[in-house]
Protein backbone atom coordinates (compact mmCIF):
# COMPACT_ATOMS: atom_id res chain seq x y z
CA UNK A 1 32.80 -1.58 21.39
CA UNK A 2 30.21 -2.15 18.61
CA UNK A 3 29.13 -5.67 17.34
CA UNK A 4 29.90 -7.57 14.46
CA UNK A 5 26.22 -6.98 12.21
CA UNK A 6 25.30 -8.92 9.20
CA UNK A 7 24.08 -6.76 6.45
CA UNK A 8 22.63 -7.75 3.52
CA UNK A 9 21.54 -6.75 0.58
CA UNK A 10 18.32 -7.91 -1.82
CA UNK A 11 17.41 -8.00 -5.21
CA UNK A 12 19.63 -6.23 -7.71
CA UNK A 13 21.37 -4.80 -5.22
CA UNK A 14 22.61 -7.77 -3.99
CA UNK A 15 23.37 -9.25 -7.31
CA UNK A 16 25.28 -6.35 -8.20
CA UNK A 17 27.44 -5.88 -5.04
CA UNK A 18 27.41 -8.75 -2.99
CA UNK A 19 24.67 -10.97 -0.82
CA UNK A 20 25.98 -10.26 3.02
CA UNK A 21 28.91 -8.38 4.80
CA UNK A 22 29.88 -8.18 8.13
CA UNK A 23 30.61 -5.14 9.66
CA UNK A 24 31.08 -3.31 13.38
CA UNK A 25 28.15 -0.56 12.93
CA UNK A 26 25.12 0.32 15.28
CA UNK A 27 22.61 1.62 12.91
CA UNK A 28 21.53 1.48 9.04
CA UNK A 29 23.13 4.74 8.02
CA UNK A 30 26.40 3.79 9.53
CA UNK A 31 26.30 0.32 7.19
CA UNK A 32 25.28 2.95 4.36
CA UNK A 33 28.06 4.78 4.97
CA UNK A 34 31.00 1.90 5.53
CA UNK A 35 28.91 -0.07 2.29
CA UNK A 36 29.50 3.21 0.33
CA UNK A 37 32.89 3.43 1.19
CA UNK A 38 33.97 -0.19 1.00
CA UNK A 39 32.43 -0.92 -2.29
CA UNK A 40 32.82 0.74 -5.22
CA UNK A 41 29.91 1.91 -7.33
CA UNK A 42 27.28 1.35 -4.20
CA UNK A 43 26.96 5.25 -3.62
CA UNK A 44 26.39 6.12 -7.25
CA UNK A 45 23.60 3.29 -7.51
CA UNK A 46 21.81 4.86 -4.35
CA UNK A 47 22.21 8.07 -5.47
CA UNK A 48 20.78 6.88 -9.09
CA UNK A 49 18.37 4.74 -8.05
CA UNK A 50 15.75 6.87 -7.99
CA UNK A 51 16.02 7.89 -12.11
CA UNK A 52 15.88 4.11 -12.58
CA UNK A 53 11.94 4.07 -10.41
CA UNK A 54 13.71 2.37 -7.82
CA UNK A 55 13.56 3.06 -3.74
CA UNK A 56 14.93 1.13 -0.78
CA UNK A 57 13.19 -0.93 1.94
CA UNK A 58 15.36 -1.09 5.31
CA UNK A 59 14.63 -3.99 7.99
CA UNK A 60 16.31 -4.65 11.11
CA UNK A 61 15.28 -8.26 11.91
CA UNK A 62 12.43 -8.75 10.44
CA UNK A 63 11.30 -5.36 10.90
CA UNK A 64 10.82 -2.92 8.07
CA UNK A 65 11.92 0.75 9.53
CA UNK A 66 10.63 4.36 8.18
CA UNK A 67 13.13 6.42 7.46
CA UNK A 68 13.10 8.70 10.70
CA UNK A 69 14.27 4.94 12.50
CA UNK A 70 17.36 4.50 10.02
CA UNK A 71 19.54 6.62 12.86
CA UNK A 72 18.85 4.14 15.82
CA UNK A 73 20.77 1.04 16.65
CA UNK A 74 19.08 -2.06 16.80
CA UNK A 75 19.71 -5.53 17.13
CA UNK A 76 19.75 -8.19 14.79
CA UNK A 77 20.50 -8.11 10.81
CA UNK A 78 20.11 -5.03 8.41
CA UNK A 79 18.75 -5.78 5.20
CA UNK A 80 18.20 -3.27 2.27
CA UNK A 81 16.09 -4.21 -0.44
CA UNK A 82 15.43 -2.43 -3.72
CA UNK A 83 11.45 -1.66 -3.97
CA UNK A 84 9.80 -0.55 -7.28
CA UNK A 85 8.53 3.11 -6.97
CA UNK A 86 5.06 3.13 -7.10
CA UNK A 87 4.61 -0.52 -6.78
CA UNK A 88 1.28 -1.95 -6.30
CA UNK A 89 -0.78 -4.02 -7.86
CA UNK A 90 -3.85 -2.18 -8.47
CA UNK A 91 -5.08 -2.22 -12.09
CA UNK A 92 -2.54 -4.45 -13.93
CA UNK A 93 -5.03 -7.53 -14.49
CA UNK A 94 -7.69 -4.60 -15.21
CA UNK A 95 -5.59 -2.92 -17.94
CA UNK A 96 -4.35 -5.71 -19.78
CA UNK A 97 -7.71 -7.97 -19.74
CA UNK A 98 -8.74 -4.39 -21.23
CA UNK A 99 -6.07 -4.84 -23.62
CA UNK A 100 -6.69 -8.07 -24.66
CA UNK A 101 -10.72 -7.24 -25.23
CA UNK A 102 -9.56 -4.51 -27.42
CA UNK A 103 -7.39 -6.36 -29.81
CA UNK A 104 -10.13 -9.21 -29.65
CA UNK A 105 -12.53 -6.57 -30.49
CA UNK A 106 -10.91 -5.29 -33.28
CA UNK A 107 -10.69 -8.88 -34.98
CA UNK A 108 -14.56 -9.09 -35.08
CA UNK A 109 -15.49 -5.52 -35.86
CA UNK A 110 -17.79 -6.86 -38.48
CA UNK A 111 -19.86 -8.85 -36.06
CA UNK A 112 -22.71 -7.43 -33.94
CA UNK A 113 -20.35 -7.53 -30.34
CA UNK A 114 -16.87 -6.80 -31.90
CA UNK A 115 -17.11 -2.76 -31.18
CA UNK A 116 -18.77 -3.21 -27.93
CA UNK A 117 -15.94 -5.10 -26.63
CA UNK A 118 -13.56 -2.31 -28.19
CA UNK A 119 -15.33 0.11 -26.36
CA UNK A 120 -15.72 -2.28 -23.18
CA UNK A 121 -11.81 -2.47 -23.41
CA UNK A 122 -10.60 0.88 -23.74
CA UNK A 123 -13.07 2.11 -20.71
CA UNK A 124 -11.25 -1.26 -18.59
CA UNK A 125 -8.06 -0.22 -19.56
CA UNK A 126 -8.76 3.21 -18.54
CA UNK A 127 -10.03 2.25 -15.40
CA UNK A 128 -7.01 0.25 -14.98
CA UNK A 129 -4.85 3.24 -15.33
CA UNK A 130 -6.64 5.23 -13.17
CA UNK A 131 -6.81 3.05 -10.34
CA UNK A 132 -2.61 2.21 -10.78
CA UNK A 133 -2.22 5.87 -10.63
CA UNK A 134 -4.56 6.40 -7.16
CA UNK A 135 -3.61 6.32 -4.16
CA UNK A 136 -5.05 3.57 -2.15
CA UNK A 137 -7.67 4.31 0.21
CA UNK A 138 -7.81 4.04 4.33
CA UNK A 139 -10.24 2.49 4.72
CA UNK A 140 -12.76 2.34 7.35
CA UNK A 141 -10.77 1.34 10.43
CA UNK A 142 -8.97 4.80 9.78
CA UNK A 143 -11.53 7.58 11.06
CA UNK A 144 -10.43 10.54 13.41
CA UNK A 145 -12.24 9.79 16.48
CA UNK A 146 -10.42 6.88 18.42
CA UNK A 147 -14.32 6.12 19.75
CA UNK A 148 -15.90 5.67 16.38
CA UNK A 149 -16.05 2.08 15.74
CA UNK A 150 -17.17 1.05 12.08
CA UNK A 151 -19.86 -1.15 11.67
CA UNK A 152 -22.65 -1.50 9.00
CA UNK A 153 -25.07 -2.82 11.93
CA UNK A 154 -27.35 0.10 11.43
CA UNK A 155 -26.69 1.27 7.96
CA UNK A 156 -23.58 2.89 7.45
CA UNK A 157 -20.43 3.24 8.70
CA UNK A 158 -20.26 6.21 10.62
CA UNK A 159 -22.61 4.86 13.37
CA UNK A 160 -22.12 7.38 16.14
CA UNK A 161 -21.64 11.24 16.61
CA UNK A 162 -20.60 13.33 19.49
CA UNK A 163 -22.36 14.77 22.20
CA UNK A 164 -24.34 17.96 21.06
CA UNK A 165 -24.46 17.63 17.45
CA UNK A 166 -27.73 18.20 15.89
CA UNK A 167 -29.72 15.62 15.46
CA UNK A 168 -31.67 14.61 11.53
CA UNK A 169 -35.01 14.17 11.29
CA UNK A 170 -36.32 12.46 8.73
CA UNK A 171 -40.26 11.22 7.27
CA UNK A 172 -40.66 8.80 5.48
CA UNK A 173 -38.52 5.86 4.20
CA UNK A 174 -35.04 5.99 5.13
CA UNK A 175 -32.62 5.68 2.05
CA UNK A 176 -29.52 7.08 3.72
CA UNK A 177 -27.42 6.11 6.86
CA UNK A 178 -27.99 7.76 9.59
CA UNK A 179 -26.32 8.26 13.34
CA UNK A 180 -27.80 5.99 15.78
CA UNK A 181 -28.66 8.13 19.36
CA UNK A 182 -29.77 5.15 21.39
CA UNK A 183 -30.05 1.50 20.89
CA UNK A 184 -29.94 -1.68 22.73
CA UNK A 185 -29.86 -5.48 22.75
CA UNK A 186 -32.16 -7.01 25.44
CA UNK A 187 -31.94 -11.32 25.59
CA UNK A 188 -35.44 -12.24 27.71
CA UNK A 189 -36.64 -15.85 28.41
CA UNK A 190 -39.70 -16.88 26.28
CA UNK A 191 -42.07 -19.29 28.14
C-alpha cells in the first residue's frame, strides 16, 4: 500500500492550479500523471511550457532530482517548480548599465566624453549579451585527473603532470606556468 504524499506546486504553477494535494503515489512521474489527470489544463501547461521559456525543477524533500531520478520513490514531499529557461544572471547589470551609458551618452554628444561613453556602452552591452548567452564555465576544481589538485602556489593552475611526460626547459625568465617535478617544505630550528 502506497503513502499518502504531499505534492506541491510553485510559482505559476501553483497559482494557476492549486498550492498542495495529497495523493497515494511513489514517485514524481506517478504525481505527474494523477496531477494530469485530476486537474484540468495541467497536461497542456507542461506540454506548453516550454514555448512560453519555461522548464520544471523537481525536489523530493529538499532535494532537487535530475531527470533520470524522477522514476524512483522517495520519501518526503514532491515539489515542482517552474524555472526560467536559460536563467542566470550573468550579464543583466552589464547590459543595462551599458544601456543606460548609451542613452547618457547620447544626451552629451556635443561634449568632449559624450561619444566615448556611447561607444563604452554599446561594447558593455555587448559584452553583456555575450556573457548571458555563454555557458558558464567549470571552473578549476573540475579537471580530468582526480589527482590534480588546483593551486596557484607555483604559478598556475595545472601544478602537476603524470609520470613520463616530457619535461620543459626553459632559459631565462619564466613568464609562463609551468609543472612543478619536485618540491618541498622543510620547517628547521634557527638558533
Amino acid at each position: 500500500m502506497e503513502t499518502i504524499r504531499t505534492i506541491r506546486l510553485g510559482g505559476t504553477l501553483g497559482s494557476q492550479f492549486g498550492r498542495e494535494y495529497k495523493l497515494a503515489v511513489s514517485s514524481s512521474i506517478e504525481a505527474v500523471r494523477a496531477l494530469s489527470v485530476l486537474v484540468d489544463g495541467f497536461e497542456k501547461y507542461l506540454l506548453t511550457a516550454r514555448e512560453r521559456g519555461l522548464t520544471f525543477a523537481v525536489f523530493i524533500g529538499k532535494r532537487n532530482i535530475s531527470q533520470d531520478e524522477l522514476a524512483f520513490s522517495g520519501e518526503g514531499d514532491i515539489r515542482i517548480v517552474p524555472v526560467i529557461i536559460g536563467s542566470k544572471k550573468a550579464g543583466i547589470l552589464q547590459t543595462i548599465l551599458g544601456a543606460v551609458m548609451v542613452v547618457a551618452g547620447a544626451f552629451m554628444w556635443a561634449t568632449p566624453w559624450g561619444a566615448p561613453m556611447v561607444m563604452s556602452g554599446v561594447g558593455m552591452m555587448l559584452g553583456g549579451v555575450v556573457q548571458m548567452l555563454s555557458p558558464m564555465p567549470g571552473g578549476l576544481a573540475r579537471r580530468e585527473d582526480p589527482d590534480n589538485k588546483p593551486s596557484y602556489a607555483f604559478g598556475g593552475p595545472v601544478n602537476s603532470i603524470a609520470q613520463g611526460n616530457p619535461v620543459p626547459l626553459g632559459y631565462g625568465k619564466r613568464r609562463i606556468g609551468g609543472a612543478i617535478i619536485s618540491a618541498g617544505i622543510y620547517a628547521e630550528d634557527q638558533q
